[in-house]
Protein backbone atom coordinates (compact mmCIF):
# COMPACT_ATOMS: atom_id res chain seq x y z
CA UNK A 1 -42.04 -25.94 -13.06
CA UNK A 2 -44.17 -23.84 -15.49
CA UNK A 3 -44.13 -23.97 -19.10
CA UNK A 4 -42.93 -20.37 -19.04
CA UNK A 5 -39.99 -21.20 -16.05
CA UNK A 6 -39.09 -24.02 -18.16
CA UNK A 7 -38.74 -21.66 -21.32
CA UNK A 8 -37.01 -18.85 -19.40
CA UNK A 9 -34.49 -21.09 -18.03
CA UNK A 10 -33.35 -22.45 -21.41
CA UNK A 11 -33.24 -18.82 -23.07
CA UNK A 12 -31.19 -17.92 -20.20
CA UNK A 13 -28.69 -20.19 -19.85
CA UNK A 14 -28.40 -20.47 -23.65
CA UNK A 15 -27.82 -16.52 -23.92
CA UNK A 16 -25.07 -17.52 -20.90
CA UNK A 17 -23.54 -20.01 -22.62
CA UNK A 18 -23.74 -17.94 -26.15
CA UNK A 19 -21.56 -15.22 -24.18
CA UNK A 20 -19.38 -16.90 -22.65
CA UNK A 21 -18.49 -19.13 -25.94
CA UNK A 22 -18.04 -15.78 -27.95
CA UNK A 23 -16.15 -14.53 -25.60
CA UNK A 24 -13.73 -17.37 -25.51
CA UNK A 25 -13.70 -16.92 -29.14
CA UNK A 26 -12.94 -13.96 -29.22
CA UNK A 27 -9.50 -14.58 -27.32
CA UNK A 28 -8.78 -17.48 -29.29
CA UNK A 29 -9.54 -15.69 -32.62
CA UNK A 30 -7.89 -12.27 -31.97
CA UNK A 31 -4.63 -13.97 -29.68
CA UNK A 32 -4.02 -11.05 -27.92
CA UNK A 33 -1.97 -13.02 -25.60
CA UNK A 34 0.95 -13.71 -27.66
CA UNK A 35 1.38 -10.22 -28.45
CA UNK A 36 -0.76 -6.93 -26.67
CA UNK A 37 -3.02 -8.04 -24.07
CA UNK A 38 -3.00 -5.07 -22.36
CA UNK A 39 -1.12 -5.90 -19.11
CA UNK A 40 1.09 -2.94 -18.70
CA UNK A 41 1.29 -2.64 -15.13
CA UNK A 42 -0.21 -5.48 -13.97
CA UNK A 43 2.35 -7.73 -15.73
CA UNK A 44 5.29 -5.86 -13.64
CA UNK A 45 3.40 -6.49 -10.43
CA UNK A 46 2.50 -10.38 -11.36
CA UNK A 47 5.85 -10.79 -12.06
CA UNK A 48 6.93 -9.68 -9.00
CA UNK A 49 4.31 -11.63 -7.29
CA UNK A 50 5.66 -15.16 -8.67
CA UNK A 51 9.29 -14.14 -8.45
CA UNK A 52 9.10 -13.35 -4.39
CA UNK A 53 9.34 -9.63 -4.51
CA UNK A 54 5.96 -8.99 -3.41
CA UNK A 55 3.62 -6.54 -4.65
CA UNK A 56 6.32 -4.07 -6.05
CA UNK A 57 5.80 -1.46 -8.60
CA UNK A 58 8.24 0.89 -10.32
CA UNK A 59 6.55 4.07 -9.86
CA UNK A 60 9.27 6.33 -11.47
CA UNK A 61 12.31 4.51 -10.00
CA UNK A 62 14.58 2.36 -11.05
CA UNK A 63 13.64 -0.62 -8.84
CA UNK A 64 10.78 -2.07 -7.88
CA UNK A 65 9.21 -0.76 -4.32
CA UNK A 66 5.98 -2.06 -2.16
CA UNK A 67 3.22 0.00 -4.26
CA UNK A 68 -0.50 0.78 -4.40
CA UNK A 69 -0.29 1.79 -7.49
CA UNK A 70 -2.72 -0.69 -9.09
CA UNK A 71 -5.60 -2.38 -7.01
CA UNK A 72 -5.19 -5.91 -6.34
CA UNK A 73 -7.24 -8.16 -8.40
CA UNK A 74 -6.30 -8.02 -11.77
CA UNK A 75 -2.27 -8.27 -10.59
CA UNK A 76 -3.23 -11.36 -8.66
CA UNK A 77 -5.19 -12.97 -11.50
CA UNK A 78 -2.34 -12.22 -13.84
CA UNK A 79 0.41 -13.67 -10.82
CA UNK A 80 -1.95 -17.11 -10.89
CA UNK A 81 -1.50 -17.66 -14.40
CA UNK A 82 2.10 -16.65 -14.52
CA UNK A 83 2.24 -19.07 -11.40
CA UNK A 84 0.53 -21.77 -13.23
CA UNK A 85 2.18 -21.56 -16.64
CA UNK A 86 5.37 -19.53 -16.04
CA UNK A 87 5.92 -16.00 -15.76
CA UNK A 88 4.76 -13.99 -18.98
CA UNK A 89 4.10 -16.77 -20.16
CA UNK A 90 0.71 -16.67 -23.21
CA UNK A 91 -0.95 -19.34 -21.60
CA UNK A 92 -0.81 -17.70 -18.54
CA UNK A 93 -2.05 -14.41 -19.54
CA UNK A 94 -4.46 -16.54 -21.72
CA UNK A 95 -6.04 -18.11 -18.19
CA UNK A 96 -6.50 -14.73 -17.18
CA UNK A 97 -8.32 -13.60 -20.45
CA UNK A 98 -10.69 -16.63 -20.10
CA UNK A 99 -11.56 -15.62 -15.92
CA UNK A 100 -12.17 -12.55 -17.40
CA UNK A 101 -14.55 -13.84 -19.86
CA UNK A 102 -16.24 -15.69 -17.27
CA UNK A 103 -16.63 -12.94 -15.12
CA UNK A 104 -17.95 -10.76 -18.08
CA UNK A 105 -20.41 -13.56 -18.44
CA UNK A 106 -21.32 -13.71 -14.85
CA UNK A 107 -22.08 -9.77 -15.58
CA UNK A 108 -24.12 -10.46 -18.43
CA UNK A 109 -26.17 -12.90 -16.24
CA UNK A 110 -27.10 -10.45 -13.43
CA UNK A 111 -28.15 -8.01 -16.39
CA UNK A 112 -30.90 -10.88 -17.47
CA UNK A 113 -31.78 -11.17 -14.15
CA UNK A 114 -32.53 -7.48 -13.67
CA UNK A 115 -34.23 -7.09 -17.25
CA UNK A 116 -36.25 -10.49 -16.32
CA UNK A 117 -37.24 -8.78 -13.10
CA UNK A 118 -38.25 -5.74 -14.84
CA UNK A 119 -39.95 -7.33 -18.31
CA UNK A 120 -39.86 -10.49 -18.38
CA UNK A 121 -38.48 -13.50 -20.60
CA UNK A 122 -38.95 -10.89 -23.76
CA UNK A 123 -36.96 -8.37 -21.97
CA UNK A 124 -34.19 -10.85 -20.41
CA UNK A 125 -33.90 -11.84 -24.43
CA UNK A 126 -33.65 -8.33 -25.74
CA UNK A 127 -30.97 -7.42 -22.80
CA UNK A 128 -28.61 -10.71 -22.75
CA UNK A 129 -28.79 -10.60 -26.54
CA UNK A 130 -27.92 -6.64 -27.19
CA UNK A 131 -25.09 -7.87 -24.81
CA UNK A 132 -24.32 -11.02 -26.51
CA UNK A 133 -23.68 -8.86 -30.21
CA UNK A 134 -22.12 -6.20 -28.77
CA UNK A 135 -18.87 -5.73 -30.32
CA UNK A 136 -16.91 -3.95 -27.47
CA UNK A 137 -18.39 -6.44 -25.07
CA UNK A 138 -17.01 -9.59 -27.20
CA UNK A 139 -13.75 -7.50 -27.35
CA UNK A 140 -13.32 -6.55 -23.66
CA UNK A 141 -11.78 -10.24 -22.67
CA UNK A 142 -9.08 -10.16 -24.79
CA UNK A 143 -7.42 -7.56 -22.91
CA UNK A 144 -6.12 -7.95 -19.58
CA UNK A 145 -8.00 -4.67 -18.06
CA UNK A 146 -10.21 -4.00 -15.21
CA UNK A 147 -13.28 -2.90 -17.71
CA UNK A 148 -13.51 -6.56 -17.65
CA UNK A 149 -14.02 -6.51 -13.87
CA UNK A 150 -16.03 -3.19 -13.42
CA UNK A 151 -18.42 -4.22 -16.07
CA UNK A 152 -18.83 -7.62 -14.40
CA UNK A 153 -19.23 -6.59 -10.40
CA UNK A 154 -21.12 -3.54 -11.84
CA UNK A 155 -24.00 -5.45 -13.14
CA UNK A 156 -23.62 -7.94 -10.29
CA UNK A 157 -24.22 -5.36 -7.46
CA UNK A 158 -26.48 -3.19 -9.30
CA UNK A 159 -29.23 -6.73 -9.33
CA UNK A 160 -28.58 -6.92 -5.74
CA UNK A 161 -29.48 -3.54 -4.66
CA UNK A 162 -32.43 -3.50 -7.86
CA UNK A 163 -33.65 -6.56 -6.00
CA UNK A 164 -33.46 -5.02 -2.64
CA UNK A 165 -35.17 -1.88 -3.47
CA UNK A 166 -38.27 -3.99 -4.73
CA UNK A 167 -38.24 -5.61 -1.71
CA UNK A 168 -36.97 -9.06 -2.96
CA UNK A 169 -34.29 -10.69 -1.61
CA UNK A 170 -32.80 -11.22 2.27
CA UNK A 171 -29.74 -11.23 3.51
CA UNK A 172 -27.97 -13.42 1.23
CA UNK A 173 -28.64 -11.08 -1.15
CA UNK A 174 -27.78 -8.00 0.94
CA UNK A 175 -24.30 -9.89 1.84
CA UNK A 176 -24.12 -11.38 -1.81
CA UNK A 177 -24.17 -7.54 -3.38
CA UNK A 178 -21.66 -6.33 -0.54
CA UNK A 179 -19.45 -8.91 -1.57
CA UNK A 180 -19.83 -8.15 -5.25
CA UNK A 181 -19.17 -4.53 -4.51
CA UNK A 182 -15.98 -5.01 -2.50
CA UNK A 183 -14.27 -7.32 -5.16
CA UNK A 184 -15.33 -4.97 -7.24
CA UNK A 185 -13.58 -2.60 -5.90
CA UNK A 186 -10.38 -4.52 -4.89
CA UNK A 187 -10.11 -4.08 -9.05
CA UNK A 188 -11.44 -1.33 -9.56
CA UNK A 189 -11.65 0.94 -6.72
CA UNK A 190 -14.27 3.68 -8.89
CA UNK A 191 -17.01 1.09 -8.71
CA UNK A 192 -17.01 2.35 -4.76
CA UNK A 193 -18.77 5.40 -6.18
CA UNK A 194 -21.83 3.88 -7.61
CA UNK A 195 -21.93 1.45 -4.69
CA UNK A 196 -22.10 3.74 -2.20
CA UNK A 197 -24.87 6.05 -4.25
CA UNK A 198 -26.99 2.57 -4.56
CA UNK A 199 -26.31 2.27 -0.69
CA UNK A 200 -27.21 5.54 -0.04
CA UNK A 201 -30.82 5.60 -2.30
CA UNK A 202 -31.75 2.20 -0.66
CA UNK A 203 -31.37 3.45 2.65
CA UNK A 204 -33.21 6.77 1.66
CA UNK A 205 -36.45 4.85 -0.42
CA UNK A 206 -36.58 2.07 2.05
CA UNK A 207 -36.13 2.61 5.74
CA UNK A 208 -37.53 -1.11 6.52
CA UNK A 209 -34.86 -2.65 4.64
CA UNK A 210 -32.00 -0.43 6.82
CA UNK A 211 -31.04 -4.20 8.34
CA UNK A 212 -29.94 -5.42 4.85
CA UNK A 213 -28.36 -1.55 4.30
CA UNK A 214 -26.38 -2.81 7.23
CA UNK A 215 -25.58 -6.04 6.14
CA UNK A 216 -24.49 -4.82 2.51
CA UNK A 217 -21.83 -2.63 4.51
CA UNK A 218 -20.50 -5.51 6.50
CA UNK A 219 -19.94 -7.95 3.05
CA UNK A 220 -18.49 -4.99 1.68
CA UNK A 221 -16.29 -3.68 4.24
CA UNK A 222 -14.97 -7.83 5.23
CA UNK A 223 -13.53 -8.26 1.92
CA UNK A 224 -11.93 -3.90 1.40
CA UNK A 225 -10.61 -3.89 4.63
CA UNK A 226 -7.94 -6.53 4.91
CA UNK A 227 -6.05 -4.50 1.94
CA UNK A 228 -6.83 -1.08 2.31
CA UNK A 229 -5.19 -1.73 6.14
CA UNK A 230 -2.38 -3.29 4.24
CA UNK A 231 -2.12 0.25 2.04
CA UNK A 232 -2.11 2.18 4.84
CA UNK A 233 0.77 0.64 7.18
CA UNK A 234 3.02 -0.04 3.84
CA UNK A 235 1.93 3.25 1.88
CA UNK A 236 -0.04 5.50 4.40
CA UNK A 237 -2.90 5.47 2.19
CA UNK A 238 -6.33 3.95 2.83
CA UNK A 239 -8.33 1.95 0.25
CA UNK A 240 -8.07 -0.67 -2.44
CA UNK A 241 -5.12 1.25 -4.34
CA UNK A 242 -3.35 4.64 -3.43
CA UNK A 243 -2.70 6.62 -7.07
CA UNK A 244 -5.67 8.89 -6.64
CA UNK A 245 -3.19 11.51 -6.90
CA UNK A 246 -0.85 11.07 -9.93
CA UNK A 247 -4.05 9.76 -11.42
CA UNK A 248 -5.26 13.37 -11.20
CA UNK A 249 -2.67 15.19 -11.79
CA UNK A 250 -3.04 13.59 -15.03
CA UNK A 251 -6.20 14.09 -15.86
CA UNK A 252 -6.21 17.74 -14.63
CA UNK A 253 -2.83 19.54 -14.41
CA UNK A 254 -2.58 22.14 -16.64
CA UNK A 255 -1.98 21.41 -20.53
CA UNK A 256 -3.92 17.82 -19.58
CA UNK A 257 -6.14 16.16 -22.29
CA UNK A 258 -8.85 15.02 -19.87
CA UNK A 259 -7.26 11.12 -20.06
CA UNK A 260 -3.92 10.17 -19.51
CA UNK A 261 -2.62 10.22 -23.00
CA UNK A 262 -2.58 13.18 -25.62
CA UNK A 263 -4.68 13.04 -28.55
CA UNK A 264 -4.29 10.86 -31.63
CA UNK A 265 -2.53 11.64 -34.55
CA UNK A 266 -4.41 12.65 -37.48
CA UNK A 267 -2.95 10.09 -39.85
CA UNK A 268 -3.52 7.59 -37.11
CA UNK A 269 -7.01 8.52 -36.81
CA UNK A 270 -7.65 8.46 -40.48
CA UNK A 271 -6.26 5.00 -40.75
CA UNK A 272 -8.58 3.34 -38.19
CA UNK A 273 -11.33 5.26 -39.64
CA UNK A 274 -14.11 2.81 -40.58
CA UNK A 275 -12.37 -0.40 -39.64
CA UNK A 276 -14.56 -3.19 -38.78
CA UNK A 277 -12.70 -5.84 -37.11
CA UNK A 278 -10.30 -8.95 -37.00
CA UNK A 279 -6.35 -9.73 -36.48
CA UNK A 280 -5.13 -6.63 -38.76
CA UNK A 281 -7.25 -4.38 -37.48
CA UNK A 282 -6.18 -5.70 -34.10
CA UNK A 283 -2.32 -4.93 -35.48
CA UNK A 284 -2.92 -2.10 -36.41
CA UNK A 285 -4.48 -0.87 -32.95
CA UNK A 286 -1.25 -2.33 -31.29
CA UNK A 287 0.88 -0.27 -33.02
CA UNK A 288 -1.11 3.07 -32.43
CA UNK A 289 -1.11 2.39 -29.15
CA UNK A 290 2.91 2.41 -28.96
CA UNK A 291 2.74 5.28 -30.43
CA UNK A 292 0.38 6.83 -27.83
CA UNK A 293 1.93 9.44 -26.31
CA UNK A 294 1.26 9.95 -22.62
CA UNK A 295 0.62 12.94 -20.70
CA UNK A 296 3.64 12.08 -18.19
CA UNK A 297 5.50 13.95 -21.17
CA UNK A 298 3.89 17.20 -20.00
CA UNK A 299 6.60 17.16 -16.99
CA UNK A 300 9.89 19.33 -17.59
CA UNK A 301 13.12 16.96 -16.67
CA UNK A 302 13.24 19.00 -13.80
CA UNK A 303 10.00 17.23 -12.62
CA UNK A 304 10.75 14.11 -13.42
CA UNK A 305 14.21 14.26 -11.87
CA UNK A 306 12.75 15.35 -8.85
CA UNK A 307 10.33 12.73 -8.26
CA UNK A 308 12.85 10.08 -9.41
CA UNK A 309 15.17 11.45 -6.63
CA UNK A 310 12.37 10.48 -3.90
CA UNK A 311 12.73 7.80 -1.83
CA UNK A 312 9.57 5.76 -2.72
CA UNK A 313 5.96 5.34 -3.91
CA UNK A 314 4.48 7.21 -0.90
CA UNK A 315 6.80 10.18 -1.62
CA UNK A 316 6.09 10.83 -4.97
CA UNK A 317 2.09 10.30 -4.74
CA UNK A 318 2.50 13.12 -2.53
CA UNK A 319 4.25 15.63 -5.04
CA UNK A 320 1.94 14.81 -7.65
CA UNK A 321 -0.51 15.31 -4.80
CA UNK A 322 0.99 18.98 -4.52
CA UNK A 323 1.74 19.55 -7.94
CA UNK A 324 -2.10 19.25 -8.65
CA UNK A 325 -2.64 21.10 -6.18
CA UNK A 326 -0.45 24.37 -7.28
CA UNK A 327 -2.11 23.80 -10.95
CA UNK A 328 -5.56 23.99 -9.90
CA UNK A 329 -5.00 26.68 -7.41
CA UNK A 330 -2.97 28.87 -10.78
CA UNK A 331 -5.93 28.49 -12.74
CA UNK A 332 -8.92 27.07 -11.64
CA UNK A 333 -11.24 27.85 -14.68
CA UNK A 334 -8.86 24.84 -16.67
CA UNK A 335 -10.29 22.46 -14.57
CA UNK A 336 -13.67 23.28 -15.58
CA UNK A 337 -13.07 23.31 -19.09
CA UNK A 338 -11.15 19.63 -18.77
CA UNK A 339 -14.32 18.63 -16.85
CA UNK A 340 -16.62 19.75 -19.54
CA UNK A 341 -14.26 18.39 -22.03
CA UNK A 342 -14.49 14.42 -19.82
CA UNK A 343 -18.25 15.23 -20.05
CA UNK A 344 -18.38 15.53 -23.94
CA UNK A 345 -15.98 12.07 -23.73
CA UNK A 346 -18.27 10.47 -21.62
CA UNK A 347 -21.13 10.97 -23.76
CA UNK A 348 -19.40 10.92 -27.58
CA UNK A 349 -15.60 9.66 -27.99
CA UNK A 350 -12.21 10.01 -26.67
CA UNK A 351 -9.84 11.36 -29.26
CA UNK A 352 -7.02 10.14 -27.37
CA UNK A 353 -7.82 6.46 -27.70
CA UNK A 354 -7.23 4.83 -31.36
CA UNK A 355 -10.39 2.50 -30.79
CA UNK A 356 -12.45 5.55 -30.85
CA UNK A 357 -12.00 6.14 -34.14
CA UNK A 358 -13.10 2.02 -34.99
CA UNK A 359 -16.50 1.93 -36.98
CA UNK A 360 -17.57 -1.45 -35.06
CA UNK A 361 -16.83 0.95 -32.14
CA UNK A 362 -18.54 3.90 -33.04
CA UNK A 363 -21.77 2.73 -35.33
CA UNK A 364 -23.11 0.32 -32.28
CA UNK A 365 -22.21 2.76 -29.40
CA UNK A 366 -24.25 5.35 -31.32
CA UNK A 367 -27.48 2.93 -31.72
CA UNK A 368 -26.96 2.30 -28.29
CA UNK A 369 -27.15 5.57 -27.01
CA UNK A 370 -29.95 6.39 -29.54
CA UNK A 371 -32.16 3.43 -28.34
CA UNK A 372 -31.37 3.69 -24.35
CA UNK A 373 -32.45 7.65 -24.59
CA UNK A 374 -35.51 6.57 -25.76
CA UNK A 375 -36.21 3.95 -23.06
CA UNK A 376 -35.22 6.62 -20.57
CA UNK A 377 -37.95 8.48 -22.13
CA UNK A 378 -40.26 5.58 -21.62
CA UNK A 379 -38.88 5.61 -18.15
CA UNK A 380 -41.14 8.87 -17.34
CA UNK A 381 -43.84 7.21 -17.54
CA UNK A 382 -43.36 3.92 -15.71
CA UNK A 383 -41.55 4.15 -12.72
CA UNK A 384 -40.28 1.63 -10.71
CA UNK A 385 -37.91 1.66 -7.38
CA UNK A 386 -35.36 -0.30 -9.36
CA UNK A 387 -34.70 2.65 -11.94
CA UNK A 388 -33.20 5.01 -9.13
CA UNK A 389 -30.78 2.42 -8.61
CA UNK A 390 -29.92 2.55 -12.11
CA UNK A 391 -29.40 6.28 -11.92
CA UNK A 392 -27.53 6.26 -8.82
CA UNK A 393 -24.85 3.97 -10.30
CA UNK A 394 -25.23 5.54 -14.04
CA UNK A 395 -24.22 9.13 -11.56
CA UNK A 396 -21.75 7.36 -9.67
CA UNK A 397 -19.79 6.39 -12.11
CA UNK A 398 -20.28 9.25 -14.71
CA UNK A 399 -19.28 11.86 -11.21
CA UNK A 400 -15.59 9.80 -11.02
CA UNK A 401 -15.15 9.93 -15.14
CA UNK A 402 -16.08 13.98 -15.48
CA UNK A 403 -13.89 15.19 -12.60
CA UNK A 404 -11.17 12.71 -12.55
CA UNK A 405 -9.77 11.22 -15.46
CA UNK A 406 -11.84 9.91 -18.69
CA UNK A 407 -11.00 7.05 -20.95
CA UNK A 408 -12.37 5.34 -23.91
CA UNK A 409 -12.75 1.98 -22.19
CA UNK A 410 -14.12 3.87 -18.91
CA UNK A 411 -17.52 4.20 -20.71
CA UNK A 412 -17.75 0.32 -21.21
CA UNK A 413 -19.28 0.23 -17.86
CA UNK A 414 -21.47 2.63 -18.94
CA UNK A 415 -22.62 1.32 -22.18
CA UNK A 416 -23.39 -2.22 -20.40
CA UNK A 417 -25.68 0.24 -18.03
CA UNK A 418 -27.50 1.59 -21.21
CA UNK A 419 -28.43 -1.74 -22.21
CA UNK A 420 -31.13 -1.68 -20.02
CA UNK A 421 -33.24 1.06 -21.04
CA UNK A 422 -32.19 -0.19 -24.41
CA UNK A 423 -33.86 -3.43 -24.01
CA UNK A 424 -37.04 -1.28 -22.39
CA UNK A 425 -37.34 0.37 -25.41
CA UNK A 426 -36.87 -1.88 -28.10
CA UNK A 427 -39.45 -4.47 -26.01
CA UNK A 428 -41.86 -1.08 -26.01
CA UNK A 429 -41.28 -1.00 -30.07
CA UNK A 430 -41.87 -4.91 -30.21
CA UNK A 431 -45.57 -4.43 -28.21
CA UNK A 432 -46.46 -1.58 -30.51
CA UNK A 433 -45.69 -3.42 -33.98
CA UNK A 434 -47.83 -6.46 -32.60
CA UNK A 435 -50.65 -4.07 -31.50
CA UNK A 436 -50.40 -2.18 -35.13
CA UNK A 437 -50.72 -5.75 -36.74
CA UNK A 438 -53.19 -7.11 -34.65
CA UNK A 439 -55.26 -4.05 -35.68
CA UNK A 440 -54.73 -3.62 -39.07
CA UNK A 441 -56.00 -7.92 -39.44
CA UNK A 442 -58.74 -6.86 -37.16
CA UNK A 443 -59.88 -4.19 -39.32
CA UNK A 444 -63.66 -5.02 -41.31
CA UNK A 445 -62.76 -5.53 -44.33
């Protein structure tokens, strides 16, 4: 082992073990989950999990039914702790938090791995550490959401296919990242559209590595299919969860906000203003969001009667299926303004979320973005095979957001992308300050 293996290795399993002990703080600190932990729909489904009525939601009904409504993984998670510890149980959802903050931590490893690659040890230090004081980051595990899980299988199948497209790595890695990808999607079926975009560029740049294409497929498909099969005999819809269409008639019937909640109060949004952090802050963000008023209201009681009065899940996916489909058809320009409305979300803030309006949300996210469109900059002028991957899943993912449905904690995934021309850039500024000082002792005096 090198002198400079030896020091890589301890900077990056000390930036590991520095996430993953903040992160665990984090839940410990903040305690989420003894009050809000942000289980909503998941908890209904654990609970029906432990208590032997099978993965049952109630979409709109009464009682529960066999649903799609949520992808598996983050229902299962929450069913194992509620298993282990009793159902709603804090200590269950607790075990779920701290899964989550190990997968988060897994996610911040493949991120070191690809700014390594890339850099080196100064950029693996710059990238695990802009992801180490992150504040959203340190935040994310303390709520029992699947921005935990995108943002961890995001980063893990993006290193695969950046390895892949610099021709390093073999089949465990091409089986490893279609792996990643499918449990990925399994919680969080979007992260299918940046997966197949990474696919799709590897095959295009590198036609000798179409065996590994192959074998990505396969590790993805082996761990999808099982489910998706099980959504189509139950529900009659194929993939990892089947509310792609009340999930857009949300985001883009007509009156929708672009998310699936109205906009904030004013007084709400003045109160958050400028908040740092910690427990009150935390109360305070729990209460908005009870208040939060969801665009469900938007239907008449005609509406919702009707789609109470259908027989099951399948049923009423399909009249929100034709609902958004007589909205869009009555006025097609709204659905480009609510796409170019997502679009200014994606890039700036959600006005429907009350952590948008946070000042330890909104100061870092706009240094971030400042920093990464530098790097990107930078970027023009040193390209590298790896970087399309980075676009392919930065477009993947931004594609699904803009013409679906946007949320605040959507960009997460995002942000952890921008950390790597981030890093580029601030390793760029690094090499320029030591080449400014190195000339200004050189100079004769």
């Amino acid at each position: 082992m090198t002198d400079g293996g030896a020091s890589m290795r301890r900077w990056f399993w000390g930036l590991t073990l520095a996430v993953l002990v903040t992160r665990v703080a984090a839940i410990l600190v903040l305690r989420t989950y003894l009050g809000d932990a942000g289980t909503y729909e998941h908890d209904e489904i654990a609970r029906g999990l432990v208590e032997g009525r099978g993965f049952t939601f109630r979409f709109f009904a009464d009682v529960p039914h066999p649903s799609g409504h949520q992808a598996p993984a983050l229902p299962f998670l929450l069913a194992l702790g509620y298993w282990t510890f009793g159902a709603g149980a804090p200590a269950g959802i607790a075990m779920a938090q701290v899964v989550l903050a190990l997968l988060v931590t897994a996610g911040a490893m493949a991120l070191g791995r690809i700014a390594w690659q890339w850099w080196g040890l100064r950029g693996m230090q710059l990238a695990m550490g802009a992801f180490l004081l992150y504040p959203a980051f340190a935040y994310m595990p303390t709520r029992v959401q699947t921005v935990n899980w995108t943002v961890a299988f995001l980063l893990l199948l993006l290193a695969g296919f950046v390895a892949m497209s610099e021709r390093r790595g073999g089949a465990g890695v091409a089986l490893g990242t279609g792996v990643a990808a499918g449990l990925g999607a399994l919680g969080e079926p979007t992260l299918a559209a940046p997966f197949g975009l990474c696919w799709l560029a590897l095959v295009w740049m590198r036609r000798d590595r179409l065996p590994l294409a192959v074998m990505v497929a396969v590790g993805f498909w082996v761990v999808v299919l099982p489910w998706s099969l099980r959504n189509q005999r139950v529900l009659g819809q194929f993939g990892p969860k089947s509310s792609f269409a009340y999930v857009a008639w949300q985001g883009n019937h007509i009156g929708a906000s672009g998310t699936d909640k109205r906009p904030v109060a004013d007084s709400t949004a003045r109160a958050l203003a400028w908040r740092i952090g910690g427990p009150d802050l935390e109360a305070q963000l729990a209460a908005a969001r009870a208040q939060a008023v969801t665009v469900d209201a938007d239907m008449t009681a005609a509406d919702s009667a009707a789609v109470r009065a259908l027989p099951d899940e399948r049923a009423r996916m399909q009249w929100f299926s034709q609902r958004l489909r007589a909205d869009l058809a009555a006025d097609p320009m709204a659905y480009l303004r609510v796409s170019a409305t997502r679009a200014r979300m994606l890039l700036w803030f959600d006005e429907t979320n009350p952590r948008a309006f946070v000042a330890a949300y909104r100061v870092p996210y706009v240094l971030l973005l400042a920093i990464a469109l530098g790097g990107l900059l930078r970027w023009r002028r040193s390209w590298r095979p790896g970087y399309v991957m980075w676009w392919a899943a930065v477009a993947g993912l931004s594609a699904v957001y803009v013409l679906v449905i946007m949320s605040a904690r959507f960009r997460l995934p995002l942000e952890a992308l921008f950390v790597l021309p981030a890093a580029g850039f601030l390793l760029q500024l690094t090499a320029w300050r030591s080449s400014a000082t190195r000339s200004t002792t050189n100079k004769p005096t």
